[in-house]
Protein backbone atom coordinates (compact mmCIF):
# COMPACT_ATOMS: atom_id res chain seq x y z
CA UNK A 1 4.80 -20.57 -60.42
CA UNK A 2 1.90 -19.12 -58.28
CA UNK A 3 1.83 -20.49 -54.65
CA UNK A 4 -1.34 -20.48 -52.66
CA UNK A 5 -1.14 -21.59 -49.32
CA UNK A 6 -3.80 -22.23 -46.49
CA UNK A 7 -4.61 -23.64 -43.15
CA UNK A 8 -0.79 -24.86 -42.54
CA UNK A 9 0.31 -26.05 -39.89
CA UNK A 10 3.62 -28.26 -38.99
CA UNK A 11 4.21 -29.70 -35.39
CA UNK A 12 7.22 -31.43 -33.65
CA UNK A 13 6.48 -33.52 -30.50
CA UNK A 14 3.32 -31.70 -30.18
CA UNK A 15 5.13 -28.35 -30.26
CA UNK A 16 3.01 -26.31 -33.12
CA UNK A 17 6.20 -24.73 -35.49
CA UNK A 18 3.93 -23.52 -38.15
CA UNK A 19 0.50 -22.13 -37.92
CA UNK A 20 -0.22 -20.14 -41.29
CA UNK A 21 -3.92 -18.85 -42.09
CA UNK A 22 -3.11 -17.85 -45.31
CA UNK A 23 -0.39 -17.25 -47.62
CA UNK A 24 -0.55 -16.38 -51.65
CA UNK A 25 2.75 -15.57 -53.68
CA UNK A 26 2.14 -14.80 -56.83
CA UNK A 27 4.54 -15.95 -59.93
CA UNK A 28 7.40 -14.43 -60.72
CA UNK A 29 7.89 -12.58 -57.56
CA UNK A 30 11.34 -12.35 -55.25
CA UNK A 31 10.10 -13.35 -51.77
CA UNK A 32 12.52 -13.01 -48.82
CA UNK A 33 11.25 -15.16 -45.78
CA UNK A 34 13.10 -13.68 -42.85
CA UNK A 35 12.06 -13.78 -39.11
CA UNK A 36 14.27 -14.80 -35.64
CA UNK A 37 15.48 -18.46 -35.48
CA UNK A 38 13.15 -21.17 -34.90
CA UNK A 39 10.57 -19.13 -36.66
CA UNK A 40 9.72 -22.16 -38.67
CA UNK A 41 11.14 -20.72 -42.30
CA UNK A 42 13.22 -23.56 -43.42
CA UNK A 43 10.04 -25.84 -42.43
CA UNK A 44 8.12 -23.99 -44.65
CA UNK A 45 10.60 -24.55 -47.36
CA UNK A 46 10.83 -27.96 -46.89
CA UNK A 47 6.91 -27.99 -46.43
CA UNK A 48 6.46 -26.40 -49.93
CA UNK A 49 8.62 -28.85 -52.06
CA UNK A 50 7.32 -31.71 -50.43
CA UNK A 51 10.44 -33.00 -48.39
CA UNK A 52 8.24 -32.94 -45.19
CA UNK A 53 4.87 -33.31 -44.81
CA UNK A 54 2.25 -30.62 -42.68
CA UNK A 55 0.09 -32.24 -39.92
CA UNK A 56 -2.85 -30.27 -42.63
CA UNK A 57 -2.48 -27.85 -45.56
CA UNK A 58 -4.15 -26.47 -48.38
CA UNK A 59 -1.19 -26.09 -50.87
CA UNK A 60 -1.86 -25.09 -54.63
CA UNK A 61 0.64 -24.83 -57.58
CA UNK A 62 -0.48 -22.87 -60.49
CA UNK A 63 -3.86 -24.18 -59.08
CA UNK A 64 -3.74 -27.49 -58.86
CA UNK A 65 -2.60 -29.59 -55.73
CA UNK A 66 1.18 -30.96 -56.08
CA UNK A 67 2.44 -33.90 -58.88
CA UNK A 68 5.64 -35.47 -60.51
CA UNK A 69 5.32 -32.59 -63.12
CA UNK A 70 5.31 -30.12 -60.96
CA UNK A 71 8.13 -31.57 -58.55
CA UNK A 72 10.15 -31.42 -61.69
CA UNK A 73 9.53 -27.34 -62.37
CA UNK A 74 11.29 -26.59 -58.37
CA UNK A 75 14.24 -26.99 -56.87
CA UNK A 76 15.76 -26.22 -53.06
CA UNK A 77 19.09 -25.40 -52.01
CA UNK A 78 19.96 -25.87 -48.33
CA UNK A 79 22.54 -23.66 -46.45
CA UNK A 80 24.45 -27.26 -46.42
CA UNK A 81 25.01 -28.50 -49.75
CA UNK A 82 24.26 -31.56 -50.41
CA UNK A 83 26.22 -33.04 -53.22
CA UNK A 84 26.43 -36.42 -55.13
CA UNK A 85 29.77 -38.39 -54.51
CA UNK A 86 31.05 -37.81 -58.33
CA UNK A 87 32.26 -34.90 -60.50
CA UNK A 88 31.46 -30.93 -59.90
CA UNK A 89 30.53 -31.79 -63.51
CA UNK A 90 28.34 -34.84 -62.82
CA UNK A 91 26.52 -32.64 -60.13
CA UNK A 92 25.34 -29.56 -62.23
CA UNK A 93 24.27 -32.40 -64.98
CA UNK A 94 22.47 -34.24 -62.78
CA UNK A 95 19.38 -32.39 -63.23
CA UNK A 96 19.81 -31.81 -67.21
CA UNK A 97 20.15 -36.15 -66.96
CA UNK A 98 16.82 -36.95 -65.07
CA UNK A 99 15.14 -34.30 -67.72
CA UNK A 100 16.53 -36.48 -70.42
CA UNK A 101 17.72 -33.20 -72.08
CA UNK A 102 20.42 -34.30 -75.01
CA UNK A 103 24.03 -34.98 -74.73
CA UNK A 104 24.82 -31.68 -76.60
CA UNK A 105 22.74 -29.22 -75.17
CA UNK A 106 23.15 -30.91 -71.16
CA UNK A 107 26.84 -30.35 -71.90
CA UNK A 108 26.43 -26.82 -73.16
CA UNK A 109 23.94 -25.95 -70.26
CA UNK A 110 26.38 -27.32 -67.87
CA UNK A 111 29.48 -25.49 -68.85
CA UNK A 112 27.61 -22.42 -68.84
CA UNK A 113 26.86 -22.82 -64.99
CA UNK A 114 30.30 -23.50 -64.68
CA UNK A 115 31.39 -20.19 -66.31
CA UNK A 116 29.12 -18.47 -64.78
CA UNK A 117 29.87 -19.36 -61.24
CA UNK A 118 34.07 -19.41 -62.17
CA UNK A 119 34.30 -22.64 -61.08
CA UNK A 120 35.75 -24.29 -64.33
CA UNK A 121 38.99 -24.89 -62.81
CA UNK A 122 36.86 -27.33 -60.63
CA UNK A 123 35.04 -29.27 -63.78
CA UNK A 124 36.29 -33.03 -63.03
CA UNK A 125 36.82 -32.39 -59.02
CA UNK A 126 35.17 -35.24 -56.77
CA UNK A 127 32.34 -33.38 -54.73
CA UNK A 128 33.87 -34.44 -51.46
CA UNK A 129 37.16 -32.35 -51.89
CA UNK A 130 35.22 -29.03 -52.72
CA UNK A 131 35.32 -26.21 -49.70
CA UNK A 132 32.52 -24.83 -48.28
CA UNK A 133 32.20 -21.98 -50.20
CA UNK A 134 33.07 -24.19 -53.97
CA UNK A 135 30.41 -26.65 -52.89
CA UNK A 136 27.63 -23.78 -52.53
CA UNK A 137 28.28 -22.69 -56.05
CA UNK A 138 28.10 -26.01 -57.34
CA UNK A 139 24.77 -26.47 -55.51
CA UNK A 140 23.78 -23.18 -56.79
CA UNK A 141 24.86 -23.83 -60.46
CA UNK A 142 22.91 -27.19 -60.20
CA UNK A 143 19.85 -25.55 -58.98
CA UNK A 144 19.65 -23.17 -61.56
CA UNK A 145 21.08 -25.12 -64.42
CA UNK A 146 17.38 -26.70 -65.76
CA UNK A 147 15.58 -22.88 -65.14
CA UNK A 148 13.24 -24.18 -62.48
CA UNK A 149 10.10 -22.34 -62.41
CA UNK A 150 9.72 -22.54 -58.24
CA UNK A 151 13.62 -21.88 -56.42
CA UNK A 152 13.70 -21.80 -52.86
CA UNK A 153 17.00 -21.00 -51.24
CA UNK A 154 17.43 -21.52 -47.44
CA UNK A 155 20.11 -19.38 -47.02
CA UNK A 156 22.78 -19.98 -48.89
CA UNK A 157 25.18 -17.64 -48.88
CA UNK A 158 25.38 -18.24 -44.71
CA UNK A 159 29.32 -19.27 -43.93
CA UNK A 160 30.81 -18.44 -47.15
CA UNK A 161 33.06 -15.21 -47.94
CA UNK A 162 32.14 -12.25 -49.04
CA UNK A 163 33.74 -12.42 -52.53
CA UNK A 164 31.56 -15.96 -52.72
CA UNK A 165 28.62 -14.01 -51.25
CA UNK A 166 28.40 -11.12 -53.91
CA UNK A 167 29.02 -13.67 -57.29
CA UNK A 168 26.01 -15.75 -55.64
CA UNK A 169 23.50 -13.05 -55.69
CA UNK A 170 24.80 -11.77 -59.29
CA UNK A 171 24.27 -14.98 -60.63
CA UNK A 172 20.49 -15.39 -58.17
CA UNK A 173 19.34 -12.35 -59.79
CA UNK A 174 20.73 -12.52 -63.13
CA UNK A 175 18.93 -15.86 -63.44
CA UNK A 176 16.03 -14.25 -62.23
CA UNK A 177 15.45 -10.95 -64.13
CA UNK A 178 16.38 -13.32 -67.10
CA UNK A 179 13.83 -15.88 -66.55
CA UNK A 180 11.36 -14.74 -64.34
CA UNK A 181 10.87 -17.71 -61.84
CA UNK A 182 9.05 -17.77 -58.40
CA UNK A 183 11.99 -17.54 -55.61
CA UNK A 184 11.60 -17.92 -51.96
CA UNK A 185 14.97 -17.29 -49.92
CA UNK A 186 15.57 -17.85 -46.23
CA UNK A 187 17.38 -14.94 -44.74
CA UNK A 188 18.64 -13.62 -41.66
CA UNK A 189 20.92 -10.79 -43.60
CA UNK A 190 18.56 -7.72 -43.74
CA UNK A 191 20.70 -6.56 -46.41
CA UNK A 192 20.73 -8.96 -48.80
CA UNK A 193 16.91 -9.10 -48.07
CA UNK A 194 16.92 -5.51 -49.23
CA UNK A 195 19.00 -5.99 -52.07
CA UNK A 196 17.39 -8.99 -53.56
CA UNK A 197 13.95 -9.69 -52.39
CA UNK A 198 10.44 -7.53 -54.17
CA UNK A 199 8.04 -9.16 -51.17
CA UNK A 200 8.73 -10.12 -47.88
CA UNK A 201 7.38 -12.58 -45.17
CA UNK A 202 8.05 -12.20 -41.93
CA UNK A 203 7.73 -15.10 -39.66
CA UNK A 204 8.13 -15.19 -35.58
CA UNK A 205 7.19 -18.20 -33.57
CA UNK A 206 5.56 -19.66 -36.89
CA UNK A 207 3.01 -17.33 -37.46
CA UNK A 208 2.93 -15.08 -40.41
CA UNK A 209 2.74 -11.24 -38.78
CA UNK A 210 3.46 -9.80 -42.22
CA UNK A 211 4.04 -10.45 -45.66
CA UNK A 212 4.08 -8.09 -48.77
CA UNK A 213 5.77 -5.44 -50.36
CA UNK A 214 9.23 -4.94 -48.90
CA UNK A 215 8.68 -1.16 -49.24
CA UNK A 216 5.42 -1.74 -47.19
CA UNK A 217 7.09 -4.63 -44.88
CA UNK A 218 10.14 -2.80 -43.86
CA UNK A 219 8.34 0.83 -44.70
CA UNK A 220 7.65 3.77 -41.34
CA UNK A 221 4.36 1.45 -40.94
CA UNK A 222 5.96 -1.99 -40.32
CA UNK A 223 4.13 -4.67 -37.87
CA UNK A 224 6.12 -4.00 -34.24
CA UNK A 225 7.73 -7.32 -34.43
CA UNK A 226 9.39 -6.01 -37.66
CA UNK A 227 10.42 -3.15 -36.49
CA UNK A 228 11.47 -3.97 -33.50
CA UNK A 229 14.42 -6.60 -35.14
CA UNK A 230 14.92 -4.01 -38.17
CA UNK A 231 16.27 -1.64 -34.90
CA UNK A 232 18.30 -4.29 -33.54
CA UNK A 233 19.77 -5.84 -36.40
CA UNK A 234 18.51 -9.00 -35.36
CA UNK A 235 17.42 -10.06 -38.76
């Protein structure tokens, strides 16, 4: 899904979070939106799939201006799951169920994801008894399960261990390089942004200061701000 954004802007108590002139991702493409904390990239996130609404925006999909169809080609997972109080099961079908997708292929689709994310132990376990880092896989697998076209990820592999960490970013970018969707992740681990993300978009005091290339973003001619937290490690 191709994203074209323009003249956004997002404010809290009359405290401006988001000012962005301009922002176009093209589909297909593995953005990483990093930046320091408060830099307003989960607001953009929530901006983009319609969960909050700008004070004023110009925001295209494929084009045209947001509908029902295209609310149903995106999905966002939050560094807190959020889970519905049934079955890990009932979760990842969820989805497959509002798509009206049959009874055989929802159930082959679903035990797939749960395969995939070796969580099939956990098939008929009530949401609420899940740990932090099941519940994140779950989310995950019920993200992925209906091959969105749009995924946006606000970080979320943050809290979980590192075992959880590297079978989450398989599974992200096996998805990916097998179905080619738009992603936009929330990061503040400048690894992860190196080892996942094609483009990057870096954010500070909501303002985009650069966004491209991650060769060119993180390359010897980055924007100071950039540089400055690649040095520190504050990313």
């Amino acid at each position: 899904m191709h994203l074209f954004i323009e003249h956004l802007t997002k404010s809290y108590d009359e405290k401006k979070v988001l000012d962005i002139s301009r922002l176009e991702i093209d589909s297909g493409c593995f953005w990483g939106i990093i930046g320091p904390n408060g830099s307003g990239k989960s607001t953009l996130l929530k901006i983009i799939s319609s969960l909050t609404a700008p004070c004023q925006s110009r925001i295209l999909y494929d084009g045209l201006p947001l509908n029902d169809r295209l609310l149903l080609d995106m999905t966002l997972v939050f560094q807190k799951p959020y889970l519905l109080r049934t079955s890990v099961f009932q979760n990842i079908a969820y989805p497959l169920q509002l798509r009206h997708v049959s009874s055989r292929q929802l159930k082959e689709q679903v035990e797939e994801m749960l395969t995939r994310f070796q969580i099939e132990h956990l098939r008929d376990q009530k949401a609420w008894t899940l740990s932090g880092g099941e519940a994140q896989k779950v989310a995950l697998a019920r993200a992925l399960v209906f091959k969105p076209r749009l995924i946006m990820l606000d970080e979320p592999t943050a809290n979980i261990d590192p075992t959880s960490i590297l079978l989450l970013e398989k599974q992200i970018r096996i998805h990916y390089e097998t179905y080619r969707p738009t992603v936009l992740m929330v990061t503040h681990n400048l690894q992860q942004t190196k080892r996942m993300c094609d483009q990057v978009a870096f954010l500070h005091e909501g303002t985009l200061q650069d966004a491209g290339p991650l060769e060119k973003v993180f390359g010897g001619h980055a924007h100071p701000l950039v540089h400055s937290f690649i040095q520190q490690g504050l990313i």
